[in-house]
Protein backbone atom coordinates (compact mmCIF):
# COMPACT_ATOMS: atom_id res chain seq x y z
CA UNK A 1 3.37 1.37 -29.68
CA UNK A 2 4.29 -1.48 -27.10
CA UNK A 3 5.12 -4.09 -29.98
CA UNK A 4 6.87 -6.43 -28.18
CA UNK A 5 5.40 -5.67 -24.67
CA UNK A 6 2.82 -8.31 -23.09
CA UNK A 7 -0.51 -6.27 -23.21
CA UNK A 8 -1.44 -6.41 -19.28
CA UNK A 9 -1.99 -2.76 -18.88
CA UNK A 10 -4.52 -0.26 -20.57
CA UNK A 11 -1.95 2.72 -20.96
CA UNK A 12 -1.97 5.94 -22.16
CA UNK A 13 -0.50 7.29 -25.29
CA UNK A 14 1.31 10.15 -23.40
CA UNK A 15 4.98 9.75 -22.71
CA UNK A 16 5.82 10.81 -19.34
CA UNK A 17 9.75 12.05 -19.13
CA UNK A 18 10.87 14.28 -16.07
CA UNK A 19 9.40 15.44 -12.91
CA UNK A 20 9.12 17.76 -10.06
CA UNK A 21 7.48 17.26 -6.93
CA UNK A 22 4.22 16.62 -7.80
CA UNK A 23 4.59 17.55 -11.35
CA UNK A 24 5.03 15.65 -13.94
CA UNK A 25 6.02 16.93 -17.31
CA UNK A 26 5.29 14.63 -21.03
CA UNK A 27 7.75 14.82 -23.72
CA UNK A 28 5.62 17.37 -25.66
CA UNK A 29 6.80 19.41 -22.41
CA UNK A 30 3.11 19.13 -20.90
CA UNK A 31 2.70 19.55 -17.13
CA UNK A 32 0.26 17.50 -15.28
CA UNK A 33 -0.35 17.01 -11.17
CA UNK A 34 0.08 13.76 -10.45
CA UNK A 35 -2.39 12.73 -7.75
CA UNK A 36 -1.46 8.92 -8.36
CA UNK A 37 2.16 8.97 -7.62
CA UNK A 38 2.66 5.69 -9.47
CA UNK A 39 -0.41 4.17 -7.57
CA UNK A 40 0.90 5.12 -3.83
CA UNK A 41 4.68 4.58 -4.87
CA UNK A 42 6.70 8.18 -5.55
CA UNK A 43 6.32 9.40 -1.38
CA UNK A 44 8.94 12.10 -2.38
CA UNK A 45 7.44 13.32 -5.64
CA UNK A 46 9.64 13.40 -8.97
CA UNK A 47 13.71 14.60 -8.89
CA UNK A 48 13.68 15.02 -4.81
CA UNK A 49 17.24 16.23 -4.38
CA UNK A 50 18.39 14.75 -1.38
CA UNK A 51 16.76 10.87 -2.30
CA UNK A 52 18.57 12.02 -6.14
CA UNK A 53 21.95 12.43 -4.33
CA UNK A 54 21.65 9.60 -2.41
CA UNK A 55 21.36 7.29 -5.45
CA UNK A 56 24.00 9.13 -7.33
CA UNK A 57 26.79 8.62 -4.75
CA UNK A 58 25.16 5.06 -4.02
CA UNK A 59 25.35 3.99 -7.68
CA UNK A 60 29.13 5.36 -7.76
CA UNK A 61 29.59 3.02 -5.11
CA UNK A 62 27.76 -0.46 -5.36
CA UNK A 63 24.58 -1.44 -6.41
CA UNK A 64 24.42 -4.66 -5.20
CA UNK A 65 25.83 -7.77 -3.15
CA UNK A 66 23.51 -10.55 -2.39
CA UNK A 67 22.19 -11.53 0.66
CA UNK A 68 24.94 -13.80 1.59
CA UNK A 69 27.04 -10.86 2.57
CA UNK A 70 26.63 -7.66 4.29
CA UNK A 71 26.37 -3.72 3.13
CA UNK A 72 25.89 -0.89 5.57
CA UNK A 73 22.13 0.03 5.67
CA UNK A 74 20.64 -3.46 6.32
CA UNK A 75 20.40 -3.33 9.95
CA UNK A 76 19.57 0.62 9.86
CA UNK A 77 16.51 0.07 8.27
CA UNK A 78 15.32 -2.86 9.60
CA UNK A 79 16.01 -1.35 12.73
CA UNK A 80 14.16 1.66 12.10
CA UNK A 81 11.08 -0.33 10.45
CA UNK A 82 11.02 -2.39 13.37
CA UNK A 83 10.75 0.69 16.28
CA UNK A 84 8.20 2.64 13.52
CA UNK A 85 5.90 -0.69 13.48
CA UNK A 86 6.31 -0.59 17.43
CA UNK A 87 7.20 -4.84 16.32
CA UNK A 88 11.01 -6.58 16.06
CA UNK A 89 12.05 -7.93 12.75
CA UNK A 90 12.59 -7.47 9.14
CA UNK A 91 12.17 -9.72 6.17
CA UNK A 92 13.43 -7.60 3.45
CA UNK A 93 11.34 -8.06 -0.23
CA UNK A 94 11.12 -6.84 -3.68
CA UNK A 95 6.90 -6.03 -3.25
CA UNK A 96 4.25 -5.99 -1.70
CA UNK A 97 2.65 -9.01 -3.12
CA UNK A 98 6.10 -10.85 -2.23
CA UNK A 99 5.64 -9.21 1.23
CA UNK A 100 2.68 -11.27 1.04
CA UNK A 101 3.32 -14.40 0.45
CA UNK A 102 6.56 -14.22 2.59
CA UNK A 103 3.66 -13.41 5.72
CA UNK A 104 1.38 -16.50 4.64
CA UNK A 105 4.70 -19.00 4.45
CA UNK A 106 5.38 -17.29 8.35
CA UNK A 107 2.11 -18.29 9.32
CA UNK A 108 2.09 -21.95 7.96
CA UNK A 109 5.73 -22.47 10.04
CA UNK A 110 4.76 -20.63 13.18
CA UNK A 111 1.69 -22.89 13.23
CA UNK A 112 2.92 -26.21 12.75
CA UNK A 113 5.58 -24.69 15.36
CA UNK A 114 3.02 -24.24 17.64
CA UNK A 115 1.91 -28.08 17.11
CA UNK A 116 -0.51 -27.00 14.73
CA UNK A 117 0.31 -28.53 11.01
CA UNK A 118 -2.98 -28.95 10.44
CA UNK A 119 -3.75 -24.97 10.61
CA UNK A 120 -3.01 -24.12 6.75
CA UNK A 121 -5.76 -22.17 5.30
CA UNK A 122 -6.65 -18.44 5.25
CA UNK A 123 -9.19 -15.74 6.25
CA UNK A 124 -9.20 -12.71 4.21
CA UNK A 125 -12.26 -9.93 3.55
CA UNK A 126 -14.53 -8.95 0.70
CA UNK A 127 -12.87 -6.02 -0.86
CA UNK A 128 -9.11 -6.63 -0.30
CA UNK A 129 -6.56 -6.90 -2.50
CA UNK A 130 -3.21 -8.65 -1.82
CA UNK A 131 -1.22 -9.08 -4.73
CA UNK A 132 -1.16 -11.08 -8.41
CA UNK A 133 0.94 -14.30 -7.52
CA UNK A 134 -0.72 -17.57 -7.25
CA UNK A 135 -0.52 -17.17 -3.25
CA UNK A 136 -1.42 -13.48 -2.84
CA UNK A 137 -4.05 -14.07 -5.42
CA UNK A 138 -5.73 -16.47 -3.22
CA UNK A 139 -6.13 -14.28 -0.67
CA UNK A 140 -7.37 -11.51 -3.02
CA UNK A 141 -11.69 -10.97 -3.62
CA UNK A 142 -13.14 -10.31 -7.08
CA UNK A 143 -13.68 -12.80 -10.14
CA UNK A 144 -12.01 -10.59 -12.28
CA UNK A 145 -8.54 -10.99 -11.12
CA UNK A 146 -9.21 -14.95 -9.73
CA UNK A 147 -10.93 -16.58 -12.36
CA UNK A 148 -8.58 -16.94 -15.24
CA UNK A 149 -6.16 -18.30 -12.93
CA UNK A 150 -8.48 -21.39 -11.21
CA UNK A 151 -8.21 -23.46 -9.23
CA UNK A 152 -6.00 -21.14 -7.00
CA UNK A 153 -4.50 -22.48 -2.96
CA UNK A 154 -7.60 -24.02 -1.32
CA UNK A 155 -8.48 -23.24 2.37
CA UNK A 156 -8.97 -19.72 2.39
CA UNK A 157 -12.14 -17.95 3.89
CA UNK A 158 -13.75 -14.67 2.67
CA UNK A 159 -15.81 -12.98 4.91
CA UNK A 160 -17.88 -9.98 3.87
CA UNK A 161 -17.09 -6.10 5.87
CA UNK A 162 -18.15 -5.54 8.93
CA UNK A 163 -19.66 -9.34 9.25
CA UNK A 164 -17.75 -9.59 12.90
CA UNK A 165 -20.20 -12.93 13.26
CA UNK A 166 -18.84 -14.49 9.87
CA UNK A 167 -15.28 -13.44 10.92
CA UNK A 168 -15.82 -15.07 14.21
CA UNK A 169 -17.28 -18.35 12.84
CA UNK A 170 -14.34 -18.13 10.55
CA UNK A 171 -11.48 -18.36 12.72
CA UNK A 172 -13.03 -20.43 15.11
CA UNK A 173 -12.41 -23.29 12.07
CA UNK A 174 -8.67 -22.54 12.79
CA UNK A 175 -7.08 -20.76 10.29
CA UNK A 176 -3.51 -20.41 10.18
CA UNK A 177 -4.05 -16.65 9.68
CA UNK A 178 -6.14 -13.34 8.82
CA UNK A 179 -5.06 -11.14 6.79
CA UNK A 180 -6.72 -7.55 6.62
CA UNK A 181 -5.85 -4.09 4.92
CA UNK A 182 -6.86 -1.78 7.34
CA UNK A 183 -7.47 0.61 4.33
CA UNK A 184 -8.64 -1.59 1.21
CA UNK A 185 -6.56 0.24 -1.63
CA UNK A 186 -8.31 -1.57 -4.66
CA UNK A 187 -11.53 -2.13 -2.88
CA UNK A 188 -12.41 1.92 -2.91
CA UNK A 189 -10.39 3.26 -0.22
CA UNK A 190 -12.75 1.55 2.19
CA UNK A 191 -11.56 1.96 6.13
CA UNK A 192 -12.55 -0.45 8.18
CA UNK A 193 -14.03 1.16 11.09
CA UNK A 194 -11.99 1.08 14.28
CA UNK A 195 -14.33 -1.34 16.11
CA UNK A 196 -14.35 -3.78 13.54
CA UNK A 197 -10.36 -4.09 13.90
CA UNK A 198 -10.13 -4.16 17.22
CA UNK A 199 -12.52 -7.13 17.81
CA UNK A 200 -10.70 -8.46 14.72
CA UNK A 201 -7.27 -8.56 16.98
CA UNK A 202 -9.38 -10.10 19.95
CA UNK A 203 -11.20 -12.79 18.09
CA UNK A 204 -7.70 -13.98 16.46
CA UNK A 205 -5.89 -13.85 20.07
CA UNK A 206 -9.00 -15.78 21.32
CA UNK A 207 -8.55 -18.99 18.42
CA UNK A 208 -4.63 -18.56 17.96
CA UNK A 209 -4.96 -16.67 14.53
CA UNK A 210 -1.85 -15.11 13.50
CA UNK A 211 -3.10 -11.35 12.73
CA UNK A 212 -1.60 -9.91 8.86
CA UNK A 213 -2.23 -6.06 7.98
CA UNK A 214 -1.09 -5.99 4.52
CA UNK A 215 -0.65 -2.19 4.60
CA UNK A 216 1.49 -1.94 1.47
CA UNK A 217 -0.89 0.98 -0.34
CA UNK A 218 -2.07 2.62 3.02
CA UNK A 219 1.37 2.32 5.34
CA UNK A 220 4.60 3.63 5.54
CA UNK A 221 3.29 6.78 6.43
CA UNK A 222 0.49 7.78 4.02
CA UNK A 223 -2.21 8.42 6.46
CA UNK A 224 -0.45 10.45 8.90
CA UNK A 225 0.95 7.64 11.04
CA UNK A 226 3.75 5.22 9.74
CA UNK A 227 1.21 2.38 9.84
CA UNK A 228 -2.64 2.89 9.57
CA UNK A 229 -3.01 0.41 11.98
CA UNK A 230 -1.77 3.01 14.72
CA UNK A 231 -5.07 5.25 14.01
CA UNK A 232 -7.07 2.33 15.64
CA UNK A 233 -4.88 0.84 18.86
CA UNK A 234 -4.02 -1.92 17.00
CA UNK A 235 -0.52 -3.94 16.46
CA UNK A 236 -0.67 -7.11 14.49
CA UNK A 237 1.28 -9.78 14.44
CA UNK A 238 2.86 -9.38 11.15
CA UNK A 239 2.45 -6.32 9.01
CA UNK A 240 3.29 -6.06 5.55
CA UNK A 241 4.92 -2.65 3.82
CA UNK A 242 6.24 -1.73 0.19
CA UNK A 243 4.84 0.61 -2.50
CA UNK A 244 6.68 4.22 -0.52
CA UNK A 245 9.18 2.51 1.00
CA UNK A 246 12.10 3.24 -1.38
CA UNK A 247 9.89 6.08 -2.77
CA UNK A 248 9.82 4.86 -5.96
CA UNK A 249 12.52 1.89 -6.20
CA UNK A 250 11.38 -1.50 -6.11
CA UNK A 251 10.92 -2.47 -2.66
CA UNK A 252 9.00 -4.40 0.50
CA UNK A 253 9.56 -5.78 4.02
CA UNK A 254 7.63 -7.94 6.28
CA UNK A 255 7.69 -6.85 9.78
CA UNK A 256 7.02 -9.00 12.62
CA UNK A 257 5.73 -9.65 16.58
CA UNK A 258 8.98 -10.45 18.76
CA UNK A 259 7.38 -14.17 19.13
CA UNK A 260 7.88 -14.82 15.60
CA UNK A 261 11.55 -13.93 14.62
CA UNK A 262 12.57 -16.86 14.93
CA UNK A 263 10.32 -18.77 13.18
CA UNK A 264 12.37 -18.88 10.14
CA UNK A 265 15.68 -20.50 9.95
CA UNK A 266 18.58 -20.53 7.09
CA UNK A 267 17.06 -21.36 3.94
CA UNK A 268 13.40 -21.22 4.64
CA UNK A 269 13.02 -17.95 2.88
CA UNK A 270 15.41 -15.64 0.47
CA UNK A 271 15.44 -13.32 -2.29
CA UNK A 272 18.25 -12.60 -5.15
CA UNK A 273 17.65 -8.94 -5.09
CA UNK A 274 16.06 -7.49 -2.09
CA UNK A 275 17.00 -5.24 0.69
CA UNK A 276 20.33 -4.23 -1.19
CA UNK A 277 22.13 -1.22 -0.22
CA UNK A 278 20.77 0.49 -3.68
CA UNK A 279 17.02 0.32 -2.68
CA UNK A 280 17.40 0.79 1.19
CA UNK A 281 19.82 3.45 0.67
CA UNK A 282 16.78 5.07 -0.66
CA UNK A 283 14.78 3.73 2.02
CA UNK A 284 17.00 6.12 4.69
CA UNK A 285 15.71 9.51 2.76
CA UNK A 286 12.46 8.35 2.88
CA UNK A 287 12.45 7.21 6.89
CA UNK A 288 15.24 10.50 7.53
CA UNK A 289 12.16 12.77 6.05
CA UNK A 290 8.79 11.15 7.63
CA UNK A 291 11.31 11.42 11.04
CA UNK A 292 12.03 14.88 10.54
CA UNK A 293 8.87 16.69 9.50
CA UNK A 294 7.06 14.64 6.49
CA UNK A 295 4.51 12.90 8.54
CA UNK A 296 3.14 16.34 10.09
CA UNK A 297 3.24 17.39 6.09
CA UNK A 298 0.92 14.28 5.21
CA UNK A 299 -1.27 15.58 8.31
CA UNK A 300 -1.88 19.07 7.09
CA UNK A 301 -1.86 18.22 3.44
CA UNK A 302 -4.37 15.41 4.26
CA UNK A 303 -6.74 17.87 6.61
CA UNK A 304 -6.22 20.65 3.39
CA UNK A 305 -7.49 18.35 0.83
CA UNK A 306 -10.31 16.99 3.17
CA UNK A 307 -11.13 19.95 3.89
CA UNK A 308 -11.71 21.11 0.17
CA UNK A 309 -13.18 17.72 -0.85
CA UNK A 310 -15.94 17.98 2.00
CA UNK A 311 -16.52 21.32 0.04
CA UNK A 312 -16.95 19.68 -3.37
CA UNK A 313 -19.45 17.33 -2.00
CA UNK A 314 -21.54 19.63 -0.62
CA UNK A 315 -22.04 21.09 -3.54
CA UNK A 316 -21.68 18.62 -6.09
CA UNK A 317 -24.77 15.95 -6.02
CA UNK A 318 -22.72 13.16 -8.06
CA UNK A 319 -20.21 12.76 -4.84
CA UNK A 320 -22.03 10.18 -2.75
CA UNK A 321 -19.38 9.56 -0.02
CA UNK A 322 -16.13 10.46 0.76
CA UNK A 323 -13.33 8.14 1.87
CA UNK A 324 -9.89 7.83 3.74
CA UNK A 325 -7.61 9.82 5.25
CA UNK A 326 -4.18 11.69 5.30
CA UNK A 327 -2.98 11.32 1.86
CA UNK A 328 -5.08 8.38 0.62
CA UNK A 329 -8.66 9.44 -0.43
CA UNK A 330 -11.67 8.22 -2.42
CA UNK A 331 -14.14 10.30 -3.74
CA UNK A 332 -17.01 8.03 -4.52
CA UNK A 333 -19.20 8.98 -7.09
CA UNK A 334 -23.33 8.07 -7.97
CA UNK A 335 -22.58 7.62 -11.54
CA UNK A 336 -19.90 7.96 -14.30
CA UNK A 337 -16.66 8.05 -12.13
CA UNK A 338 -14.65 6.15 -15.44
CA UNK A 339 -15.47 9.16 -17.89
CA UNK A 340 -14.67 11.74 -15.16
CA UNK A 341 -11.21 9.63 -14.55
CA UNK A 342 -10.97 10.25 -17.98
CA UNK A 343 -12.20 13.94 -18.06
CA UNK A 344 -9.63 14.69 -14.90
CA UNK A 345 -6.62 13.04 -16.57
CA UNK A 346 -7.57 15.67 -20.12
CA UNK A 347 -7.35 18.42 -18.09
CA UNK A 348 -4.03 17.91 -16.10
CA UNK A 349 -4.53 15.65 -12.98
CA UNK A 350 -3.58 12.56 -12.67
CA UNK A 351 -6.07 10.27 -11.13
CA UNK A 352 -7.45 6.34 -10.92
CA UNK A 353 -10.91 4.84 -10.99
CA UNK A 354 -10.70 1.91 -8.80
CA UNK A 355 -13.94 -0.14 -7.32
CA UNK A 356 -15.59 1.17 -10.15
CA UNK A 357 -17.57 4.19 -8.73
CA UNK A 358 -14.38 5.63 -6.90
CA UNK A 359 -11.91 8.34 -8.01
CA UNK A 360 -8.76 7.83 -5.70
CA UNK A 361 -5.99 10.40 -5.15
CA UNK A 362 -2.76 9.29 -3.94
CA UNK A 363 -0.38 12.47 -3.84
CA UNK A 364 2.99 12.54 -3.12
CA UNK A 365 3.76 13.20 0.63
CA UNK A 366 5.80 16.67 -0.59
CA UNK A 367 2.29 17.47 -2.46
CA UNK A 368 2.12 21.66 -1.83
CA UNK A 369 -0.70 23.61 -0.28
CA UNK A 370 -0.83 25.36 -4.08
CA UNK A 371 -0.72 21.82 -5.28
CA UNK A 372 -3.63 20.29 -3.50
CA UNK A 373 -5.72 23.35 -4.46
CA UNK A 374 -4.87 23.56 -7.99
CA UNK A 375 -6.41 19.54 -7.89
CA UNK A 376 -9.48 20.66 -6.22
CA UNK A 377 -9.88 23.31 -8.69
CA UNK A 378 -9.53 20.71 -11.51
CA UNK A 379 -11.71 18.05 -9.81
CA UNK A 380 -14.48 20.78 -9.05
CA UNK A 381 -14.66 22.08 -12.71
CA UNK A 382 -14.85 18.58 -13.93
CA UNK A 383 -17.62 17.32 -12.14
CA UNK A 384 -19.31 20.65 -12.87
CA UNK A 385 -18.50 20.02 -16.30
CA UNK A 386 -19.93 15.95 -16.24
């Protein structure tokens, strides 16, 4: 199996072929609940109708055009991203780590804009995660994914959570930017706490710090709000989408601050394939549905499974904290949380181990009230079981 496929990923044997909501069904004709939804991507579950008859007449129709010319949903979504965001403009990407390094190139030009070419390096926290590329990377904590990939871009700062003295001292040295997931995906579905953010926003409006939320695993509408950031009263200066966006197409956008749409200019940034009509034709069912009821869905869902998850802990000893919000949760556990990854995924539900003590459920924002309690029966029994 995987012959002639580049070993990156440690993947199960099961074949996964069709879909329903939050159902997922292997060719042996096995059902599972998928409580992963391709790590935060499939918003709308497996085979939604309306996003699958979208596609169908869109792929009748014309799949793509380049950026040099025009197709009729461009301007709708950026339009739409921009009001959501409560920001202005759209860069239009394939991911979220190219969402990334699209931000830290905006941040270099709007500084040396500002008469500040010196201002080149970074700030970014312990915990975070912001993508795989030699940029992104850089910005990203942990050995494990840095090291074999040293030296990486110099300049950039890490500064532990909830050090607000570090981060000061930090940007005081005049970075060109910070960047911050408001809810660290990677890092254990860890929330930075509202305070922290807010004096986060002050501190880089105090030194001239251009403020990045990367929210591609915790935006677009996963907590309850179409950016996390709108939980806390805070609105960066650049914010970074993807993984939902096209609800399971290949997708991202950077979003920007009115002050800094202009700071690119023909050929200072492009991309071959994104923000064609095929992918933001998508992009409209997922935005049409969070508009017209979806977003209230992710807030009742999210209270239903909080609910039952605050009644697992209480009962089961091994659950040491719980974490997140809406439909992004970690259940962090004292011991073992690999082997009951494992033990959850054997019995039907479809689950990650990320931080390494963390089990984190990412449902689909259709996820049913039957659906989140068939997952807390599973996750109950389990840990009974370990």
């Amino acid at each position: 199996m995987d012959e002639h496929v580049i070993r990156t990923y440690v993947r199960q044997p099961e074949v996964f072929v069709a879909g329903n909501g939050a159902r997922l069904l292997d060719v042996e004709g096995r059902e599972w609940l998928d409580f992963l939804g391709g790590i935060a991507v499939s918003a709308l579950g497996h085979g939604h109708p309306r996003l699958v008859e979208a596609l169908s007449d869109q792929a009748r129709k014309v799949l793509h055009v380049s950026n040099l010319f025009r197709h009729p949903y461009t301007e709708e979504v950026a339009g739409r991203l921009a009001r959501l965001t409560e920001l202005d403009a759209v860069f239009f990407t394939n991911s979220g780590t190219e969402a990334n390094e699209c931000a830290m190139k905006l941040a270099r030009k709007r500084q040396r804009m500002l008469g500040h070419p010196d201002r080149t390096g970074f700030v970014a926290l312990e915990g975070g995660f912001h993508g795989r590329t030699l940029g992104s990377l850089s910005l990203t904590a942990g050995a494990k994914y840095r090291d074999p990939f040293a030296p990486l871009i110099p300049g950039v700062t890490f500064v532990g959570r909830g050090d607000l003295d570090a981060l000061e001292r930090a940007l005081r040295a005049r970075p060109a930017a910070l960047f911050v997931e408001p809810i660290q995906g990677e890092g254990g579905i860890y929330e930075h706490p509202t305070a922290f953010l807010q004096t986060a926003r002050r501190l880089c409006d105090e030194t001239g710090t251009l403020l990045v939320h990367d929210e591609v695993q915790c935006g677009t509408g996963r907590t309850g709000r179409f950016l996390c950031a709108q939980h806390h009263g805070v609105r960066p200066d650049i914010v970074t989408i993807a993984k939902p966006l096209a609800a399971g197409l290949p997708m991202g956008a950077v979003v920007v601050a009115p002050e800094l749409r202009e700071t690119f200019v023909p050929g200072d940034h492009g991309s071959t394939f994104a923000g064609g009509p095929f992918v933001t034709r998508a992009a409209l069912v997922l935005l049409d549905e969070l508009e017209n009821g979806l977003l209230d869905q992710v807030v009742a869902r999210g209270a239903r499974l909080d609910a039952g998850l605050r009644r697992i802990a209480a009962e089961r000893p091994i659950v040491t904290e719980l974490r997140g919000r809406g439909l992004i949760r970690g259940v962090r556990l004292g011991r073992n949380a690999p082997d009951v990854q494992k033990a959850l995924f054997a019995n039907g539900l479809i689950t990650n181990c990320t931080s390494g003590d963390v089990i984190r459920l990412l449902p689909p924002y259709v996820v049913t009230e039957a659906d989140v309690d068939r997952a807390l029966e599973i996750l109950d029994a389990t840990l009974a079981a370990i």
